[in-house]
C-alpha atoms as a PDB file:
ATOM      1  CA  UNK A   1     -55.200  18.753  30.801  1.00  0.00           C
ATOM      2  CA  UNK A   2     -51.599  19.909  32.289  1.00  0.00           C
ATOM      3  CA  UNK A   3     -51.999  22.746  34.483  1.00  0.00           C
ATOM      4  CA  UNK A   4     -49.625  25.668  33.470  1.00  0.00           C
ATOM      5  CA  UNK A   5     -48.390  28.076  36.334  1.00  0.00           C
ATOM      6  CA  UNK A   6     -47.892  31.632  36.142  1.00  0.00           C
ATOM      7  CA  UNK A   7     -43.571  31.161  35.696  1.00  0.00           C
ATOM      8  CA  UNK A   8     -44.457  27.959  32.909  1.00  0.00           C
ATOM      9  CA  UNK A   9     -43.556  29.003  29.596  1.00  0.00           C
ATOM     10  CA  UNK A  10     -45.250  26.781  27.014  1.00  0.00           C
ATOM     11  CA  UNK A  11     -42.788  26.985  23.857  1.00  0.00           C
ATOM     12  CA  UNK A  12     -44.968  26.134  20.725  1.00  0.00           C
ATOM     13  CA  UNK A  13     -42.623  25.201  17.674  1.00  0.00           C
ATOM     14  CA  UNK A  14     -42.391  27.366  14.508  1.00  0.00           C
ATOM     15  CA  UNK A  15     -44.015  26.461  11.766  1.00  0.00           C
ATOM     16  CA  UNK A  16     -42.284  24.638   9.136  1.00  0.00           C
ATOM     17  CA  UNK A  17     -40.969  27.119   6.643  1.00  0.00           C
ATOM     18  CA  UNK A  18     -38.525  26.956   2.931  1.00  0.00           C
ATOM     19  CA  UNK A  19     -37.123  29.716   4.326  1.00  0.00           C
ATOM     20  CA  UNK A  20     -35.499  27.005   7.333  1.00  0.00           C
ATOM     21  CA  UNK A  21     -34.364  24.859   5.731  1.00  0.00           C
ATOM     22  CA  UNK A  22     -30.503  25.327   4.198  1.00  0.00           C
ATOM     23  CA  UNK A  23     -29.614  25.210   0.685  1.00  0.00           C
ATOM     24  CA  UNK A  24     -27.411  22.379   0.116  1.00  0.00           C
ATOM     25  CA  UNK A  25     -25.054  24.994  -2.076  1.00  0.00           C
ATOM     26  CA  UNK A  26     -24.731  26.957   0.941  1.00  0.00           C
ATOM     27  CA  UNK A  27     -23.810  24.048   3.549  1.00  0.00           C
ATOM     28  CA  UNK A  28     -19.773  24.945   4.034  1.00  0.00           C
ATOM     29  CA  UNK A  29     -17.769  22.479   2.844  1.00  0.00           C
ATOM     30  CA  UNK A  30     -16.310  19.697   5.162  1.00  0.00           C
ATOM     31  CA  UNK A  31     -13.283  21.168   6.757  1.00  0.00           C
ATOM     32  CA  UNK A  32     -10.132  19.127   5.666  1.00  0.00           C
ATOM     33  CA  UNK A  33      -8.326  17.828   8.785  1.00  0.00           C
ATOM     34  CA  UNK A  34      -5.718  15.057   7.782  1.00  0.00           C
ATOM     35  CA  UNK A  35      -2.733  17.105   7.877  1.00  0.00           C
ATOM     36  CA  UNK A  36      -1.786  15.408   4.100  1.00  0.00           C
ATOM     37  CA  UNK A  37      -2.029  12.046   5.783  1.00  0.00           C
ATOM     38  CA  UNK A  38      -5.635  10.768   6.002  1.00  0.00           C
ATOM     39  CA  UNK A  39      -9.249  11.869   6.399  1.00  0.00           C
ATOM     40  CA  UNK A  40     -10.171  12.114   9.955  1.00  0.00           C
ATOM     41  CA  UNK A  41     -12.411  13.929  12.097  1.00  0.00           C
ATOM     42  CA  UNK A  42     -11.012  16.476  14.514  1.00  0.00           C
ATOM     43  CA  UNK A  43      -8.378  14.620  14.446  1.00  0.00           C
ATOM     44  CA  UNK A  44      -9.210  11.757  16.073  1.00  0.00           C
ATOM     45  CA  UNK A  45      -7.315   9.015  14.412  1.00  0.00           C
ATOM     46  CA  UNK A  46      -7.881   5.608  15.097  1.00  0.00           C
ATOM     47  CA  UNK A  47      -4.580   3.512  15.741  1.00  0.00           C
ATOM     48  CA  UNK A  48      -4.944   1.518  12.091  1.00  0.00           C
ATOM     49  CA  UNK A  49      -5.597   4.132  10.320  1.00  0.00           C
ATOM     50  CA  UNK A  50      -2.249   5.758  11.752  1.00  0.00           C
ATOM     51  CA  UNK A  51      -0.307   2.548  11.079  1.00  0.00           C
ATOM     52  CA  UNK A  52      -1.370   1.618   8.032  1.00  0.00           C
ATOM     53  CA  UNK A  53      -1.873   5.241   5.978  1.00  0.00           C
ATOM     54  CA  UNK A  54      -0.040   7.890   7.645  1.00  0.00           C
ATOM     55  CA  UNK A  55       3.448   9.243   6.901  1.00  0.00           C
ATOM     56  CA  UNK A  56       4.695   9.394  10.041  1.00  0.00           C
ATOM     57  CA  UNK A  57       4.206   5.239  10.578  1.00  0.00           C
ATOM     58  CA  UNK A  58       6.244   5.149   6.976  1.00  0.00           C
ATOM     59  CA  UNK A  59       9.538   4.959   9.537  1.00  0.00           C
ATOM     60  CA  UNK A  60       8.091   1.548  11.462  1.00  0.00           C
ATOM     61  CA  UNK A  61       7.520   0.019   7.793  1.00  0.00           C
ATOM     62  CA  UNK A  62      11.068   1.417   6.774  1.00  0.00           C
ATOM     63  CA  UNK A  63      13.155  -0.817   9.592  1.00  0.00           C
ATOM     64  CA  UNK A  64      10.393  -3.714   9.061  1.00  0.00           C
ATOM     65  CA  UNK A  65      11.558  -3.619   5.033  1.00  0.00           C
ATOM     66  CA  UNK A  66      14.936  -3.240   5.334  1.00  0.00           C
ATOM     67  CA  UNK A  67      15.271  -6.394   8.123  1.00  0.00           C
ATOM     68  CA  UNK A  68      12.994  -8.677   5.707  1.00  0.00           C
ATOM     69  CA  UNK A  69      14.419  -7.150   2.794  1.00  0.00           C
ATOM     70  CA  UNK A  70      17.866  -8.439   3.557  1.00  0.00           C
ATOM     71  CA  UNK A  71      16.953 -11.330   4.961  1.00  0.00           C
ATOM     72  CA  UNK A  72      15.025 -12.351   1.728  1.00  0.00           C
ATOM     73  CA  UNK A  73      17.826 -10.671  -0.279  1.00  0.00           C
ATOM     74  CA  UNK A  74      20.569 -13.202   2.005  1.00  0.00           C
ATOM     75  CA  UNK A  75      18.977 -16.179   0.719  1.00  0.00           C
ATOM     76  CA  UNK A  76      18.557 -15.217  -2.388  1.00  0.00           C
ATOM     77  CA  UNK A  77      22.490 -14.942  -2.475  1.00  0.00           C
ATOM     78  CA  UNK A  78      23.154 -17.700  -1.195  1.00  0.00           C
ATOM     79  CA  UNK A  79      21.480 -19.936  -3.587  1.00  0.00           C
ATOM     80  CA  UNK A  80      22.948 -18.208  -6.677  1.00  0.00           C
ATOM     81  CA  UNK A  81      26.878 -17.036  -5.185  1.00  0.00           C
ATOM     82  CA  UNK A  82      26.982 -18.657  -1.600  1.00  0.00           C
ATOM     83  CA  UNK A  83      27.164 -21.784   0.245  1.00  0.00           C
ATOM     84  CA  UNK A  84      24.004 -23.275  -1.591  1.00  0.00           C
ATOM     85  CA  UNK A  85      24.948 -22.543  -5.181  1.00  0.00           C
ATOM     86  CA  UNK A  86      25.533 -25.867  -5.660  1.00  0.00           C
ATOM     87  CA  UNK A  87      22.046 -27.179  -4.367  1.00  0.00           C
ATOM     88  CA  UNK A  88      19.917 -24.283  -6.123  1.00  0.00           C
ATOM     89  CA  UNK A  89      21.632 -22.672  -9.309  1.00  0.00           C
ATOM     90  CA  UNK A  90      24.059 -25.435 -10.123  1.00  0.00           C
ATOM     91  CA  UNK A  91      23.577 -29.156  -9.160  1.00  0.00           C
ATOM     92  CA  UNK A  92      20.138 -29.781 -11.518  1.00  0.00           C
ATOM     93  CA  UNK A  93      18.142 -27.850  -8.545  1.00  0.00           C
ATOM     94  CA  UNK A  94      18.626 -30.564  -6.029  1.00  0.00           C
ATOM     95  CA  UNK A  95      18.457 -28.750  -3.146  1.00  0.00           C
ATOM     96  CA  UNK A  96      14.756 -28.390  -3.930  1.00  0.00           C
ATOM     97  CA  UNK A  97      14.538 -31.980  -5.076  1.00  0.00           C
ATOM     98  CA  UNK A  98      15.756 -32.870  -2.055  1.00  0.00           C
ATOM     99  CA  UNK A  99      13.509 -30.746  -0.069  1.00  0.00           C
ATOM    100  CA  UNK A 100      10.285 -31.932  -2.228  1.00  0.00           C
ATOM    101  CA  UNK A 101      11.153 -35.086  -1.509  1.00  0.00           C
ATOM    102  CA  UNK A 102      11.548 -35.461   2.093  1.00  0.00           C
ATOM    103  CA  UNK A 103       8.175 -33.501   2.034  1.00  0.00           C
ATOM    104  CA  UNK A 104       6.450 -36.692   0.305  1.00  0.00           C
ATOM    105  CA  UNK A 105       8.103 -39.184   2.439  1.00  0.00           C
ATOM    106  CA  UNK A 106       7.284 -37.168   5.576  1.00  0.00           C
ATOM    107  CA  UNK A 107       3.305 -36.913   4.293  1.00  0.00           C
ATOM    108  CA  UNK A 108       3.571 -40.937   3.473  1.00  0.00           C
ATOM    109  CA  UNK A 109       4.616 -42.040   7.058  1.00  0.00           C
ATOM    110  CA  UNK A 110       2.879 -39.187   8.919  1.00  0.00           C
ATOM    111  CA  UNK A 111       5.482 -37.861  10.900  1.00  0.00           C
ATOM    112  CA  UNK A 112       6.288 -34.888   9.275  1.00  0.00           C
ATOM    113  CA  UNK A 113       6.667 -33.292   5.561  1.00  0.00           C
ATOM    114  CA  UNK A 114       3.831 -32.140   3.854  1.00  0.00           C
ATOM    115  CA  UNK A 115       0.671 -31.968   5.392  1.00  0.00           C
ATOM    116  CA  UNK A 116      -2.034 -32.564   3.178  1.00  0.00           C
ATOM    117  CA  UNK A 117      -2.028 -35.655   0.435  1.00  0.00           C
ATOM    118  CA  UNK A 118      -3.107 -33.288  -2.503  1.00  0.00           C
ATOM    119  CA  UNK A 119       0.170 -30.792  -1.790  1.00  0.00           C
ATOM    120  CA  UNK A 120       2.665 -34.018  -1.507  1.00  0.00           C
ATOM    121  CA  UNK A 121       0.875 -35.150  -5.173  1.00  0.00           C
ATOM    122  CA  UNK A 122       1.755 -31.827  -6.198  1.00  0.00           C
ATOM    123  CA  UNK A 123       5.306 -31.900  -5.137  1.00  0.00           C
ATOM    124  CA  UNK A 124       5.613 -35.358  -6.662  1.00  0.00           C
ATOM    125  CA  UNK A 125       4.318 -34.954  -9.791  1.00  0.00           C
ATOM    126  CA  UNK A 126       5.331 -31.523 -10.479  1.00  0.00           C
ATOM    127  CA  UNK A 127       8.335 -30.418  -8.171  1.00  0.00           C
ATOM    128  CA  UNK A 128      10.297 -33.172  -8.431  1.00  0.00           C
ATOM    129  CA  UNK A 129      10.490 -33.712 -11.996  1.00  0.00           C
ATOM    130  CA  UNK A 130      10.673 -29.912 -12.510  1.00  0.00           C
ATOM    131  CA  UNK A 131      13.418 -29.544  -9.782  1.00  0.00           C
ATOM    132  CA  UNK A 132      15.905 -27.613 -12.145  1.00  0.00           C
ATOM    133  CA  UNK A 133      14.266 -24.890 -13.138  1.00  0.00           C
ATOM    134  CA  UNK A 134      12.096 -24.548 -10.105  1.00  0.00           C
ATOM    135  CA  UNK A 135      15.131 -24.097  -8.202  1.00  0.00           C
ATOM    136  CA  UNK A 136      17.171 -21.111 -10.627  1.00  0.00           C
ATOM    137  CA  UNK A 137      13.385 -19.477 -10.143  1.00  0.00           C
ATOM    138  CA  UNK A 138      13.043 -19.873  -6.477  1.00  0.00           C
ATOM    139  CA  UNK A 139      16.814 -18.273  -6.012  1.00  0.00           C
ATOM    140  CA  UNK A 140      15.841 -15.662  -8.819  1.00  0.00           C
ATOM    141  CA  UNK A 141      12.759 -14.322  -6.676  1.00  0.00           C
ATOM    142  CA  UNK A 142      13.984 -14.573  -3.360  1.00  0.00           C
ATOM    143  CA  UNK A 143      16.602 -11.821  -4.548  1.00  0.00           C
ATOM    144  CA  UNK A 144      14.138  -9.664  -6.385  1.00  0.00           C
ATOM    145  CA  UNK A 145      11.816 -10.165  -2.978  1.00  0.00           C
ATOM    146  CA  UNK A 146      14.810  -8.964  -0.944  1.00  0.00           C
ATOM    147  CA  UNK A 147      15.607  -5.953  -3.380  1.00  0.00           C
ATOM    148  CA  UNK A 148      11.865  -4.611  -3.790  1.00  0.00           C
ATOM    149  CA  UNK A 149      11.697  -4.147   0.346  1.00  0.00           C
ATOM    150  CA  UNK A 150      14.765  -2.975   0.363  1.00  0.00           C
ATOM    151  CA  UNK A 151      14.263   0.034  -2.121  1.00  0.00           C
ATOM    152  CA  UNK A 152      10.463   0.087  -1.158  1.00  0.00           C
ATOM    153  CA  UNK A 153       9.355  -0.511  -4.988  1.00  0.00           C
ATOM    154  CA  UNK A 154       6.347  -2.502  -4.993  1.00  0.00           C
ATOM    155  CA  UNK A 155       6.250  -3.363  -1.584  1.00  0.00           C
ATOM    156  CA  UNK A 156       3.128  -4.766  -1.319  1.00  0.00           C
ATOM    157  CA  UNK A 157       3.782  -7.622  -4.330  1.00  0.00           C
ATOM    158  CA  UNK A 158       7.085  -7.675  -3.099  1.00  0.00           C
ATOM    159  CA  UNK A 159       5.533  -8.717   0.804  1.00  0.00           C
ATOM    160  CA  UNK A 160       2.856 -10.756  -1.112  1.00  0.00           C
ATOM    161  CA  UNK A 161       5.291 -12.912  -3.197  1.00  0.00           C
ATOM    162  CA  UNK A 162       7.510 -13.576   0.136  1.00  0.00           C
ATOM    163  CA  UNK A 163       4.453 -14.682   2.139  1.00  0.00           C
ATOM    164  CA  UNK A 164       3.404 -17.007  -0.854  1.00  0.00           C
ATOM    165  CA  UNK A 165       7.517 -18.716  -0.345  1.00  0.00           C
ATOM    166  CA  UNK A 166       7.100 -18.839   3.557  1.00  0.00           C
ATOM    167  CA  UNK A 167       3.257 -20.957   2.856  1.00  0.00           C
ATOM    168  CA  UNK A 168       4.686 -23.235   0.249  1.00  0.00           C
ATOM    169  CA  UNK A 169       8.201 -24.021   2.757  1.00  0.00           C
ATOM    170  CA  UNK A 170       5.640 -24.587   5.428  1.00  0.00           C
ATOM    171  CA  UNK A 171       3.392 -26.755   3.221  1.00  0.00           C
ATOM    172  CA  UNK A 172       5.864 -28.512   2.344  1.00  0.00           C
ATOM    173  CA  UNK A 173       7.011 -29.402   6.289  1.00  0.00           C
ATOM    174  CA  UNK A 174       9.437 -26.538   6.866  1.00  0.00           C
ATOM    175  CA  UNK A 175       8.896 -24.635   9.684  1.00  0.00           C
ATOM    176  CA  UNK A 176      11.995 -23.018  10.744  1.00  0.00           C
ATOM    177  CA  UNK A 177      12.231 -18.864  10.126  1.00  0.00           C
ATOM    178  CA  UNK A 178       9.020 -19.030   7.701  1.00  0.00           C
ATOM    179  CA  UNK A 179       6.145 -18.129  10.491  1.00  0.00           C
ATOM    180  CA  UNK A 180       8.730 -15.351  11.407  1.00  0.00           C
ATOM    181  CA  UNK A 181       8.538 -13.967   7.772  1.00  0.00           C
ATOM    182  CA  UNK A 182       5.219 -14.025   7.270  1.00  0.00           C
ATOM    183  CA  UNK A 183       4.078 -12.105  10.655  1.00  0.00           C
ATOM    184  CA  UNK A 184       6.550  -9.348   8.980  1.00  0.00           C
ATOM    185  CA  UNK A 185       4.826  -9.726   5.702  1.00  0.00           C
ATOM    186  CA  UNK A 186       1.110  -9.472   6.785  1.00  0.00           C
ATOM    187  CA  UNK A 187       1.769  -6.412   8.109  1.00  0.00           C
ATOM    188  CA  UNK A 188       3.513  -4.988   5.274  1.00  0.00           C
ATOM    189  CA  UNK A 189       0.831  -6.050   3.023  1.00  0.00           C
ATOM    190  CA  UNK A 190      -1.457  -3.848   5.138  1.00  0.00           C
ATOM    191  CA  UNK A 191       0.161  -1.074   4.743  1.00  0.00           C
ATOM    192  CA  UNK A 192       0.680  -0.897   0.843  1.00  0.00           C
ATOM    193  CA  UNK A 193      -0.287   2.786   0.997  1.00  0.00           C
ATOM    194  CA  UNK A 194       2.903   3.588   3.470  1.00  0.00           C
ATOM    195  CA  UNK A 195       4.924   0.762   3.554  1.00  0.00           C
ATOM    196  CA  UNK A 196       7.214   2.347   0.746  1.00  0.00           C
ATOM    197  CA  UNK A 197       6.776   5.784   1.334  1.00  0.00           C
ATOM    198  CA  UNK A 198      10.588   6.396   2.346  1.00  0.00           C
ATOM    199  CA  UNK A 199      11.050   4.277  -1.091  1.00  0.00           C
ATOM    200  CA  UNK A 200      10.383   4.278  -4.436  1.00  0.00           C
ATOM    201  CA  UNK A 201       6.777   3.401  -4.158  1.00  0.00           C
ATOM    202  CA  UNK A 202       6.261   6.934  -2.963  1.00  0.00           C
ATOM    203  CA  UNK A 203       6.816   7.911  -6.792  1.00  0.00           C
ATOM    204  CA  UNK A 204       5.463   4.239  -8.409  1.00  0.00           C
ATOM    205  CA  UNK A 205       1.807   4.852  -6.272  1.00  0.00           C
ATOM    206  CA  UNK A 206       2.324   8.399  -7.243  1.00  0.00           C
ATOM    207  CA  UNK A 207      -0.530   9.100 -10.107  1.00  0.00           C
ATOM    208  CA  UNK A 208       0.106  12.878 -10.218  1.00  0.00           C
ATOM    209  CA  UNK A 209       3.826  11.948 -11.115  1.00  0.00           C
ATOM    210  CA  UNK A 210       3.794   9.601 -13.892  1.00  0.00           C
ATOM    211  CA  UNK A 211       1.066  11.631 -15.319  1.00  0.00           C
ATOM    212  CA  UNK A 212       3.707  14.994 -14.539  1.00  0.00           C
ATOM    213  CA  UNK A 213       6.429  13.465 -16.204  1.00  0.00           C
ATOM    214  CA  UNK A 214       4.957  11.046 -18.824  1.00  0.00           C
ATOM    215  CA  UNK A 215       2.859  13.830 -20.413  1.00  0.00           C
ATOM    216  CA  UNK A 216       6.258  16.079 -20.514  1.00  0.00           C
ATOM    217  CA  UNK A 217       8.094  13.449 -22.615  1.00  0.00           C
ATOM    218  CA  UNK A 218       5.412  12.660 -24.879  1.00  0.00           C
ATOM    219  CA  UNK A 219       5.022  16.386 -25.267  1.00  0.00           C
ATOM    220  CA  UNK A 220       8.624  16.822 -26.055  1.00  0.00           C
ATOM    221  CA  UNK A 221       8.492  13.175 -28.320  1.00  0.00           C
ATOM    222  CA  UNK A 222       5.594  14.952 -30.218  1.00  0.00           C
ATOM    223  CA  UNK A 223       7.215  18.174 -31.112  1.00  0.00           C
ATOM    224  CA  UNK A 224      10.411  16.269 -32.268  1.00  0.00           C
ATOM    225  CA  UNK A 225       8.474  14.152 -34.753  1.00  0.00           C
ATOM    226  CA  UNK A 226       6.574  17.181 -35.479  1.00  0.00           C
ATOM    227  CA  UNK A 227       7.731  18.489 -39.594  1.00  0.00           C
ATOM    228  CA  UNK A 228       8.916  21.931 -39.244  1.00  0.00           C
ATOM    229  CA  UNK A 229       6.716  24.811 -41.098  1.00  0.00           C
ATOM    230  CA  UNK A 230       8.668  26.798 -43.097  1.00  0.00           C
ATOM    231  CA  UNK A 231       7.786  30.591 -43.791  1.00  0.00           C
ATOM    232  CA  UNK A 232       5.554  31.764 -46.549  1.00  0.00           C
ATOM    233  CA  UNK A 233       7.319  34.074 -48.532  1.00  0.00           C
ATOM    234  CA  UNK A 234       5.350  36.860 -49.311  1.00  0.00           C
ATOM    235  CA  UNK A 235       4.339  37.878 -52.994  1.00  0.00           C
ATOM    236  CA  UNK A 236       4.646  41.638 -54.095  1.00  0.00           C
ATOM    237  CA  UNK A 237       3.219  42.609 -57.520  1.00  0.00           C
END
């Protein structure tokens, strides 16, 4: 038994009643508070979600595209109009015979070259005898790489097909700029939803857009193929 004194207030809780208890219709809606950017509470963005979604971290991913872009877009050039032309887009691709096979040699002596036995089977078997081709597609893709950063059009694909060239150079036993690259690309990857938001991608990850301006043409297509009515004329007795 708890003794109660004569200033203790014992506080005995209500009943349960329908009459407590909110109606979900009634519960105000959850106050929107991402400023057109992302969901957050009170504003309290974590540092990710500021890098990776909002519009304001769409400059950062700007200057990252535009380096990478034109460094991808460089190389590109150089293998179809530059100084290795004749290794890449003339010559039977052997600049990336070449490359292949120093990869396999380096794998069969262990010193350096590809790393793994499967990937220097690979480059012998496939590479090699497909050097020609390989090589026009390599140059071809490192320019459209290079363009898609720069102009922010598929950014992500664009990112994700550069880090697949910077693995398969170091694969193959090519260090050199290609760790560089990727810690650029990674990144970029990331932040699909920004990364080309001063770009095209800001109208190609648009939905509302192409549905805006896809609808109006097919409208307009429509009514052009539509067969005009001409008027009844009217019959007086």
């Amino acid at each position: 038994m708890v003794p109660v004194g004569p200033e203790t207030y014992v506080l005995t809780p209500p009943s349960p009643s329908t009459h407590d208890v909110a109606d979900p219709k009634e519960v105000a809606p959850h106050r929107r508070s991402d400023n057109g950017n992302v969901r957050a509470n009170d504003h309290n963005l974590r540092v990710t979600d500021w890098l990776f979604r909002s519009r304001a971290a769409s400059v950062i991913w700007l200057a990252v595209r535009l380096v990478l872009g034109y460094w991808w877009l460089n190389a590109g050039y150089q293998k179809i109009w530059g100084s290795e032309k004749a290794g890449f887009w003339f010559g039977g691709g052997a600049g990336v015979k070449g490359f292949a096979t120093a990869g396999v040699l380096g794998s069969a002596t262990g010193k350096s070259g590809a790393s793994y036995g499967w990937w220097a089977a690979f480059l012998h078997n496939f590479v090699i005898p497909n050097a020609s081709w390989i090589a026009k597609l390599i140059a071809l893709g490192e320019m459209a790489i290079g363009i898609g950063l720069v102009i922010g059009l598929f950014t992500c694909l664009a990112a994700l097909g550069g880090l697949l060239l910077n693995v398969i150079y170091m694969f193959t036993g090519s260090a050199g700029v290609n760790p560089a690259y990727a810690l650029l690309e990674v990144p970029l990857i990331l932040a699909w939803r920004n990364a080309g938001y001063l770009g095209l991608d800001r109208y190609a990850l648009d939905g509302a857009w192409w549905r805006r301006h896809f609808s109006g043409l097919a409208a307009r297509a429509g009514h052009r193929r539509a067969a005009p009515t001409l008027p009844v004329p009217s019959v007086t007795s």
